[in-house]
N, C-alpha and C. Protein backbone atom coordinates (compact mmCIF):
# COMPACT_ATOMS: atom_id res chain seq x y z
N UNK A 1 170.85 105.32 79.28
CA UNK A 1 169.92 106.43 79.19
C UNK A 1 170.59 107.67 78.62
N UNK A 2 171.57 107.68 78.97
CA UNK A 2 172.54 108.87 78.45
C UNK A 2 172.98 109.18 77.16
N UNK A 3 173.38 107.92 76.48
CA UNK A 3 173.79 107.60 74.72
C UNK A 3 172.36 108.09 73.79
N UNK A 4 171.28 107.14 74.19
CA UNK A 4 169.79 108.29 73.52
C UNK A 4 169.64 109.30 73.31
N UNK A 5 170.13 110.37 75.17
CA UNK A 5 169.68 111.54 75.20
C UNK A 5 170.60 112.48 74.11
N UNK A 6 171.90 111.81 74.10
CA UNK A 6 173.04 112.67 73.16
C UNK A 6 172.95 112.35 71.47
N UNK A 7 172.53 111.27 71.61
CA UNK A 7 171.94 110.88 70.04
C UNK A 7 170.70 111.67 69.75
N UNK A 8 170.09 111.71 70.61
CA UNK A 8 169.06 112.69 69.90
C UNK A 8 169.06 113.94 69.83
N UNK A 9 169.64 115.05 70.62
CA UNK A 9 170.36 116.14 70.79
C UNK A 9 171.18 116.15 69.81
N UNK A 10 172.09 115.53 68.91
CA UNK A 10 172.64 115.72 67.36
C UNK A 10 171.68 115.96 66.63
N UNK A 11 171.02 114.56 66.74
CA UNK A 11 169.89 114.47 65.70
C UNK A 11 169.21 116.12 65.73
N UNK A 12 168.88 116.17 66.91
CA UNK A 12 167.33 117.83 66.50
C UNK A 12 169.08 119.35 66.13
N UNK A 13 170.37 119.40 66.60
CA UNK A 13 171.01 120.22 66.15
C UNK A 13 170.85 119.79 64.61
N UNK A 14 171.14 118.77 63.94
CA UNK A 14 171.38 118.08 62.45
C UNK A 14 170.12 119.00 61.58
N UNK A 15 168.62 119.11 61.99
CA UNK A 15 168.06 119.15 61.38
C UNK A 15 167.48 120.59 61.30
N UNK A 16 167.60 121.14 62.34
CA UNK A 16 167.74 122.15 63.29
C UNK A 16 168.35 123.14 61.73
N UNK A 17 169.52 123.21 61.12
CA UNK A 17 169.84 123.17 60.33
C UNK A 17 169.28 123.19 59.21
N UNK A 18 168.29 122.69 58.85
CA UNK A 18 167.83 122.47 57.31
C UNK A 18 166.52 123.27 57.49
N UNK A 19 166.50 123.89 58.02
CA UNK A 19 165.10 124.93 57.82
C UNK A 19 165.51 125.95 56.74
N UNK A 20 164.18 126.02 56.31
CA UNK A 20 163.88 127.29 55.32
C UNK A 20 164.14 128.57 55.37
N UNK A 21 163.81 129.54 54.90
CA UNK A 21 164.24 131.06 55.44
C UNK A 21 162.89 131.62 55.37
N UNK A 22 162.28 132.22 56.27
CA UNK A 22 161.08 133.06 57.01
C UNK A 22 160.28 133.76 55.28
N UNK A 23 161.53 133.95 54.11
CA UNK A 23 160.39 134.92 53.26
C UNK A 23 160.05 133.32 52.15
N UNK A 24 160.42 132.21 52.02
CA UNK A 24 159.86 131.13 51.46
C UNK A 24 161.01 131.29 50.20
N UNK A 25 160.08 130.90 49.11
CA UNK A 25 160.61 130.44 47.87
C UNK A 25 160.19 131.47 46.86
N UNK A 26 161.56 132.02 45.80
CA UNK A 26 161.13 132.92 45.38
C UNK A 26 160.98 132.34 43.59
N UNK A 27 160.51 132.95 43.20
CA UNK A 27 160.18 132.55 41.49
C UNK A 27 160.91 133.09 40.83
N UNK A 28 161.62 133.55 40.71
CA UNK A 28 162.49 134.33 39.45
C UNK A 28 162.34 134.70 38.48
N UNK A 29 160.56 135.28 38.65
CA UNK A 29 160.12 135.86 37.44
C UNK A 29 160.03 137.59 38.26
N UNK A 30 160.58 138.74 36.76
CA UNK A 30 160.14 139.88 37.27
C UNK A 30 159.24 140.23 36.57
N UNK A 31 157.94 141.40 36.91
CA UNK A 31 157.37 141.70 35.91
C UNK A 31 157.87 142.77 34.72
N UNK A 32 157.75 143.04 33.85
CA UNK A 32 158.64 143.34 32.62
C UNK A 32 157.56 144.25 31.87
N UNK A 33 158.16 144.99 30.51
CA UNK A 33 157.55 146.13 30.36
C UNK A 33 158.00 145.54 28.76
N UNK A 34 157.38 145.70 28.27
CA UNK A 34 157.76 145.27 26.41
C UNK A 34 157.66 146.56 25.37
N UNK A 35 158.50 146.87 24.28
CA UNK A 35 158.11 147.73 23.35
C UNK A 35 157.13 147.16 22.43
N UNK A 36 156.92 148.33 21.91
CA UNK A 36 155.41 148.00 20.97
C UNK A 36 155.92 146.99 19.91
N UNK A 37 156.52 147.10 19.27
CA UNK A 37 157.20 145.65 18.61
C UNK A 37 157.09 144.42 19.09
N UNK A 38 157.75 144.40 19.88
CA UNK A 38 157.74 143.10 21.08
C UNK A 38 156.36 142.61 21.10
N UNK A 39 155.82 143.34 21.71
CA UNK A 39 154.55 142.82 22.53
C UNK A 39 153.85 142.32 21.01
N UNK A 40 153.86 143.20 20.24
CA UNK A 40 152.98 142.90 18.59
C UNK A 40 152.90 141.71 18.24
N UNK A 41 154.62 141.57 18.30
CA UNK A 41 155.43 140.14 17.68
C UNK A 41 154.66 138.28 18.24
N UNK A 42 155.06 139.06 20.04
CA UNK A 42 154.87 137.92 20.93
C UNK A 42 153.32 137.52 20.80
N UNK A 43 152.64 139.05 20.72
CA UNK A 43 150.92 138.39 20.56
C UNK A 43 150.43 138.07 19.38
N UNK A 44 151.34 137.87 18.62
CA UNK A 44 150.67 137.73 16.85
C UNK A 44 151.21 136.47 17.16
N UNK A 45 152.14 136.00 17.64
CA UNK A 45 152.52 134.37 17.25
C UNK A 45 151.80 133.59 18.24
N UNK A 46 151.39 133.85 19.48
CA UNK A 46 150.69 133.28 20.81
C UNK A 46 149.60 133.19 20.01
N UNK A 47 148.62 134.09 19.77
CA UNK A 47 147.65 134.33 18.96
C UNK A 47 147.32 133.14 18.17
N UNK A 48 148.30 132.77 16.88
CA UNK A 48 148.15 131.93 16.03
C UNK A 48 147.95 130.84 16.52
N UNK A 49 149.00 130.53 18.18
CA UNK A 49 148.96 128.96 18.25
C UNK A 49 147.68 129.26 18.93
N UNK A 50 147.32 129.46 19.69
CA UNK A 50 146.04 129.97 20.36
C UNK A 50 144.98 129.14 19.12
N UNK A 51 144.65 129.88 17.89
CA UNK A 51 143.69 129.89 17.37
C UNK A 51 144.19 128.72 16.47
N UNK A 52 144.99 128.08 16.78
CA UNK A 52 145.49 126.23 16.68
C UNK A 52 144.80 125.41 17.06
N UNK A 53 144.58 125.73 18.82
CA UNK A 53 144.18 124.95 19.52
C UNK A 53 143.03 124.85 19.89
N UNK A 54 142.27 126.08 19.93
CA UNK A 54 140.57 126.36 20.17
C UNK A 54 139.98 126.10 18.71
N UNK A 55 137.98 126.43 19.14
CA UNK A 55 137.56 126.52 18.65
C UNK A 55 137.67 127.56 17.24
N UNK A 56 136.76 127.63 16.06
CA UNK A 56 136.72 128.18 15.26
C UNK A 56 136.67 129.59 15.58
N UNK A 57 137.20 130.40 14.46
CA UNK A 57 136.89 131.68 14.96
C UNK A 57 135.66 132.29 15.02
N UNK A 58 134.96 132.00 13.55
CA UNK A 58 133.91 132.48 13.00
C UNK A 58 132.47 132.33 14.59
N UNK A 59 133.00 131.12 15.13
CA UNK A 59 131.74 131.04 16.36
C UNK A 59 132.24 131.21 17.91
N UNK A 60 133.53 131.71 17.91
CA UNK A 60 133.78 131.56 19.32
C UNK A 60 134.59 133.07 19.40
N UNK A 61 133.51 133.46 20.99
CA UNK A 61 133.81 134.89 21.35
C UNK A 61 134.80 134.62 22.69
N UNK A 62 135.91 135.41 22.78
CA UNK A 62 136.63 135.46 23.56
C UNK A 62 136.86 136.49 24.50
N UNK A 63 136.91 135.96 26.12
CA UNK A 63 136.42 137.00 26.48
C UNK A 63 138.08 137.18 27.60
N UNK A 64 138.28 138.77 27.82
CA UNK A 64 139.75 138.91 28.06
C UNK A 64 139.32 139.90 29.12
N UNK A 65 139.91 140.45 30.22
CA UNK A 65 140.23 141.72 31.12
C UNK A 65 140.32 142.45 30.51
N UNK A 66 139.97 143.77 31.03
CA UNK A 66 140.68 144.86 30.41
C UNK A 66 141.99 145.49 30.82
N UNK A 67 142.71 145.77 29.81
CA UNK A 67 144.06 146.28 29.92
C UNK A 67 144.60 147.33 28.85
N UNK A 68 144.98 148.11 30.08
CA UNK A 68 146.02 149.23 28.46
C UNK A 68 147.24 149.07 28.48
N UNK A 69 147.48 147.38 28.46
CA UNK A 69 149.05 147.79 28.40
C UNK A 69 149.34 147.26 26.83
N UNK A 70 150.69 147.35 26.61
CA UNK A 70 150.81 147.15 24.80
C UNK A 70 150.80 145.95 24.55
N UNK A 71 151.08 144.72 25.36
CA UNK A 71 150.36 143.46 24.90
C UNK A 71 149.15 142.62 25.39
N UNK A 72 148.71 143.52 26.34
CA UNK A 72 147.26 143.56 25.86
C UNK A 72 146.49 143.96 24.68
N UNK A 73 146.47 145.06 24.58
CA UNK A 73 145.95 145.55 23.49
C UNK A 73 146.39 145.11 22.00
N UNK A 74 147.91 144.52 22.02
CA UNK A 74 148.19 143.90 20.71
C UNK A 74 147.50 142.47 20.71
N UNK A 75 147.38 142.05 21.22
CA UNK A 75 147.07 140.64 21.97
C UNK A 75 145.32 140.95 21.44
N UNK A 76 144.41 141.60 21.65
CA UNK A 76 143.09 141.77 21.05
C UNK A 76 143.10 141.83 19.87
N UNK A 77 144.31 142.91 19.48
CA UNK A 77 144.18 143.11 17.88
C UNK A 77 144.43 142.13 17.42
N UNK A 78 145.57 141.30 17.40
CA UNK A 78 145.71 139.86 16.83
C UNK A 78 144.58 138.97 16.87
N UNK A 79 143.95 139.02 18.31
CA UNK A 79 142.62 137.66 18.22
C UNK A 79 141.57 138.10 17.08
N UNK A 80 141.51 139.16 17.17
CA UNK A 80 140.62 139.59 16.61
C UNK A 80 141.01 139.89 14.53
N UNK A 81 142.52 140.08 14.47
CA UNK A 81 142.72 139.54 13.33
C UNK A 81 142.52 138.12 12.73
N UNK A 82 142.43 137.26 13.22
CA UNK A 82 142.13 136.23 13.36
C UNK A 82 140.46 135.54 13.33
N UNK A 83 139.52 136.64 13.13
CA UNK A 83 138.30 136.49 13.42
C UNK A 83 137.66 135.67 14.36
N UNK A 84 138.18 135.85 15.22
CA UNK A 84 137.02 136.13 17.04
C UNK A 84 137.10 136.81 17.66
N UNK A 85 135.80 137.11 18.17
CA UNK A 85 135.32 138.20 19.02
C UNK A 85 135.99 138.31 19.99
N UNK A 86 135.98 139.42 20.54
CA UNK A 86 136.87 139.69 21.63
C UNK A 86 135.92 140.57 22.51
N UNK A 87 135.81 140.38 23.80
CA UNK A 87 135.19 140.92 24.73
C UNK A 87 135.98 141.51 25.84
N UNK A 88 135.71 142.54 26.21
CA UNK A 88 136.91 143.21 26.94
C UNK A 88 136.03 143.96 28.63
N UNK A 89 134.84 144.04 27.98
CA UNK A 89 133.42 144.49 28.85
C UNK A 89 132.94 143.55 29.77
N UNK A 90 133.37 142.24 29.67
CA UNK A 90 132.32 141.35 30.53
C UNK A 90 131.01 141.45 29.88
N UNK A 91 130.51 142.22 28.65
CA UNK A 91 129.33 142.12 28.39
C UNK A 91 129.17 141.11 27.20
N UNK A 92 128.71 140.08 27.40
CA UNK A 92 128.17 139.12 26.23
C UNK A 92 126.26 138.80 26.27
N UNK A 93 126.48 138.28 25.33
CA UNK A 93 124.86 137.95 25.08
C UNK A 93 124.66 136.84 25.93
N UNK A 94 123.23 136.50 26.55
CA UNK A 94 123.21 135.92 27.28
C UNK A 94 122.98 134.36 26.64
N UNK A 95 122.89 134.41 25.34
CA UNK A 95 123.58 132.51 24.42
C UNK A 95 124.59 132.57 24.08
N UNK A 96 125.58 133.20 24.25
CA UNK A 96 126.83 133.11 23.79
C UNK A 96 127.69 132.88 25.30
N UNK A 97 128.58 131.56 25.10
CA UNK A 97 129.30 131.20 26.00
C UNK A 97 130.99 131.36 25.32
N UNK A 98 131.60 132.39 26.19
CA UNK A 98 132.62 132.97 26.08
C UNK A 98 133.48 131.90 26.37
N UNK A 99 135.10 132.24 25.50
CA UNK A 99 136.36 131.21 26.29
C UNK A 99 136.90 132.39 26.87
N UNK A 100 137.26 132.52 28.32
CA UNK A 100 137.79 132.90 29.20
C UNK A 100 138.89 132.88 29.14
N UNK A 101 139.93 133.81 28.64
CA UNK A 101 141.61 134.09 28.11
C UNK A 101 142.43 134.82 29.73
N UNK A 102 142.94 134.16 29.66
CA UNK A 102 143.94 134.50 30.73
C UNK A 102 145.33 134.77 30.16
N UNK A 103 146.56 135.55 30.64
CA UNK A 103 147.44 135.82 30.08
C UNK A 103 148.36 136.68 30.72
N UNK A 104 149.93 136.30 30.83
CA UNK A 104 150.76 137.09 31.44
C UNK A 104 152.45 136.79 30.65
N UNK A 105 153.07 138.27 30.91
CA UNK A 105 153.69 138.55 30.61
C UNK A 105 155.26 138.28 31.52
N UNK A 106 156.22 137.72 31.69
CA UNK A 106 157.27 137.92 32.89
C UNK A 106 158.52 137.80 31.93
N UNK A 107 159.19 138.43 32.85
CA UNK A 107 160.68 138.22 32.33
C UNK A 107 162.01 137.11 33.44
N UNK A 108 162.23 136.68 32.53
CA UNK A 108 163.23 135.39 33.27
C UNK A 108 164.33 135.11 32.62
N UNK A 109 164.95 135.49 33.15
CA UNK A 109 167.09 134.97 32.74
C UNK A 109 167.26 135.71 31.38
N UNK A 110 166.49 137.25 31.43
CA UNK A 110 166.56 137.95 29.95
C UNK A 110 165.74 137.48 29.13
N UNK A 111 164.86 136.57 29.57
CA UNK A 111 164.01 136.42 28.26
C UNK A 111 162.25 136.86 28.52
N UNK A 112 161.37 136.87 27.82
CA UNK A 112 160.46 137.28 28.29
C UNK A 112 159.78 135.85 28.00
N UNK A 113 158.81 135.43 29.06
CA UNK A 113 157.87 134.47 29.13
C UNK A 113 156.37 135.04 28.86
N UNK A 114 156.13 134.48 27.59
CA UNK A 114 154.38 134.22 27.04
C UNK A 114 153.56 133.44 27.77
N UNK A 115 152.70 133.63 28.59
CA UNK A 115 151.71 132.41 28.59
C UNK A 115 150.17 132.67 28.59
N UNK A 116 149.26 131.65 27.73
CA UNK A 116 147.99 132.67 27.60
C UNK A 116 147.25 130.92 28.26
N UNK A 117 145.81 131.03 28.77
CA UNK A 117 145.58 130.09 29.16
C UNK A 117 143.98 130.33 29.19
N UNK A 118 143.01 129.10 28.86
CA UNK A 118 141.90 128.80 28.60
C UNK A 118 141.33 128.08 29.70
N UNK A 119 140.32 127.62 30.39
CA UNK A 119 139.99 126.95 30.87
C UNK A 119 140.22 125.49 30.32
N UNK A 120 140.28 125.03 29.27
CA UNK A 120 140.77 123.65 28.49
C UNK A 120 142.25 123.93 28.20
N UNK A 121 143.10 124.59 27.54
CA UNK A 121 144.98 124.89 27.26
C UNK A 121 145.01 125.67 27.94
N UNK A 122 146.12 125.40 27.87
CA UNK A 122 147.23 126.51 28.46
C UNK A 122 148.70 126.41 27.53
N UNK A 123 149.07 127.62 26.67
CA UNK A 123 149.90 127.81 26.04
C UNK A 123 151.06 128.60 27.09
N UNK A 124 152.93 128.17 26.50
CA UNK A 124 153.51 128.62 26.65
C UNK A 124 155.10 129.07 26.00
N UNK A 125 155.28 130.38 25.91
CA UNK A 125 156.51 130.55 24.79
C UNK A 125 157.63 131.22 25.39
N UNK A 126 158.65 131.25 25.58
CA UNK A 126 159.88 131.88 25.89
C UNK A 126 160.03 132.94 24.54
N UNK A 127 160.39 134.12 24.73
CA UNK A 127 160.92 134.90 23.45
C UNK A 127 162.36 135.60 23.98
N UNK A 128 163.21 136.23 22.84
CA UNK A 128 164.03 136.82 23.16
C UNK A 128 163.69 138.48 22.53
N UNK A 129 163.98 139.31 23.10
CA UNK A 129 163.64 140.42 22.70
C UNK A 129 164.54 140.95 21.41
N UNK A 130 163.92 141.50 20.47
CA UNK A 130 165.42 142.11 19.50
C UNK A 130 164.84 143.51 18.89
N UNK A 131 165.66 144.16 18.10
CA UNK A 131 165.42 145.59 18.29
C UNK A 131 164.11 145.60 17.39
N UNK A 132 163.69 144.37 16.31
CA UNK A 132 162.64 144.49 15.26
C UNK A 132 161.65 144.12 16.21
N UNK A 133 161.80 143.38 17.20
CA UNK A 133 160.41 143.10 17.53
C UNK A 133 160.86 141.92 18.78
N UNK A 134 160.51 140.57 18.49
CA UNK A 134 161.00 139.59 19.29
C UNK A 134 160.90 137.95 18.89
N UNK A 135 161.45 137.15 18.57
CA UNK A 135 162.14 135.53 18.37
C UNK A 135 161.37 134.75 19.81
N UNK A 136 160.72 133.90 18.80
CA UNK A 136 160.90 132.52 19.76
C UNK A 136 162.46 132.22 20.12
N UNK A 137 162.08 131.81 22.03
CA UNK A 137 163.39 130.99 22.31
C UNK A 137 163.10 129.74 22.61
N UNK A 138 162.03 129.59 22.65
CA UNK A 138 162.27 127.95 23.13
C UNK A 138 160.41 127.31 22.12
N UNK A 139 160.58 126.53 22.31
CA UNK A 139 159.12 125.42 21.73
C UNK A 139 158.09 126.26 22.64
N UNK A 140 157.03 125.86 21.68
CA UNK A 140 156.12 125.98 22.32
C UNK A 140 155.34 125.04 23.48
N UNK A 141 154.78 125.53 24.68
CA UNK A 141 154.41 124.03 25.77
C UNK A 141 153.20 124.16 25.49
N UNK A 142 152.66 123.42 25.12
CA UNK A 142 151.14 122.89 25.62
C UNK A 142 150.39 122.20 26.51
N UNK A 143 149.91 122.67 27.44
CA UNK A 143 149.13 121.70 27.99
C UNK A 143 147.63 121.68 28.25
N UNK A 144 146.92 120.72 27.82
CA UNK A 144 145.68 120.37 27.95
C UNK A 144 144.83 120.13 29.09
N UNK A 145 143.52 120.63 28.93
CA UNK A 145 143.13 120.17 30.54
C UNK A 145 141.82 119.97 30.17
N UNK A 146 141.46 118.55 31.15
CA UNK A 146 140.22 117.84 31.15
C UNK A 146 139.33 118.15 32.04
């Protein structure tokens, strides 16, 4: 009866041990602040693959939050160089079915992370910042959703 009780008394110290820490798991993304270059750069090339992967421009209105930050606002100007509408109001016509743009900005291990996302894709780009503007660092990810 005794050998159990001490075998198991290791056992719960053993595991006792492997607990987590009270604030969880952290992401190692910070949020980040871009120059007007940057942000231009990163939303003119997101942009393109963007308008890769969706519909045409000429018929599809896109509809985004509003934001004044500089890649937001570069980020419209590009879609919209691109010829589609861009909605920033929540106000559309009531036959026109909007693609719903999602999109954030973070910074990770010095680099800044792109990602813009649709209810069907979700695009993603690593850049490196440089004094003209900003470089792809890594491929682009795609992923599709059914």
């Amino acid at each position: 009866m005794r050998k159990p009780l001490i075998t198991l008394s290791i056992a719960a110290a053993i595991l006792s041990g492997c607990q987590t820490a009270e604030d969880g798991l952290t992401t190692g993304t910070t949020p980040t602040t871009l120059t007007g270059p940057a942000a231009s750069a990163i939303a003119g090339d997101m942009a393109s693959r963007l308008a890769e992967q969706i519909a045409p421009a000429g018929t599809t209105t896109i509809k985004m939050e509003k934001d004044s930050s500089d890649f937001a606002t570069a980020l419209e100007a590009a879609l919209k160089g691109w010829g589609y509408t861009v909605v920033t109001d929540g106000k559309v016509g009531k036959d026109i079915k909007p693609v719903e743009l999602a999109y954030s900005i973070d910074g990770v291990d010095g680099q800044i992370l792109a990602r813009l996302s649709t209810p069907s894709i979700a695009l993603g780009r690593a850049y490196t910042a440089t004094a003209a503007g900003a470089v792809p660092a890594s491929p682009l990810s795609i992923m599709q959703r059914k």
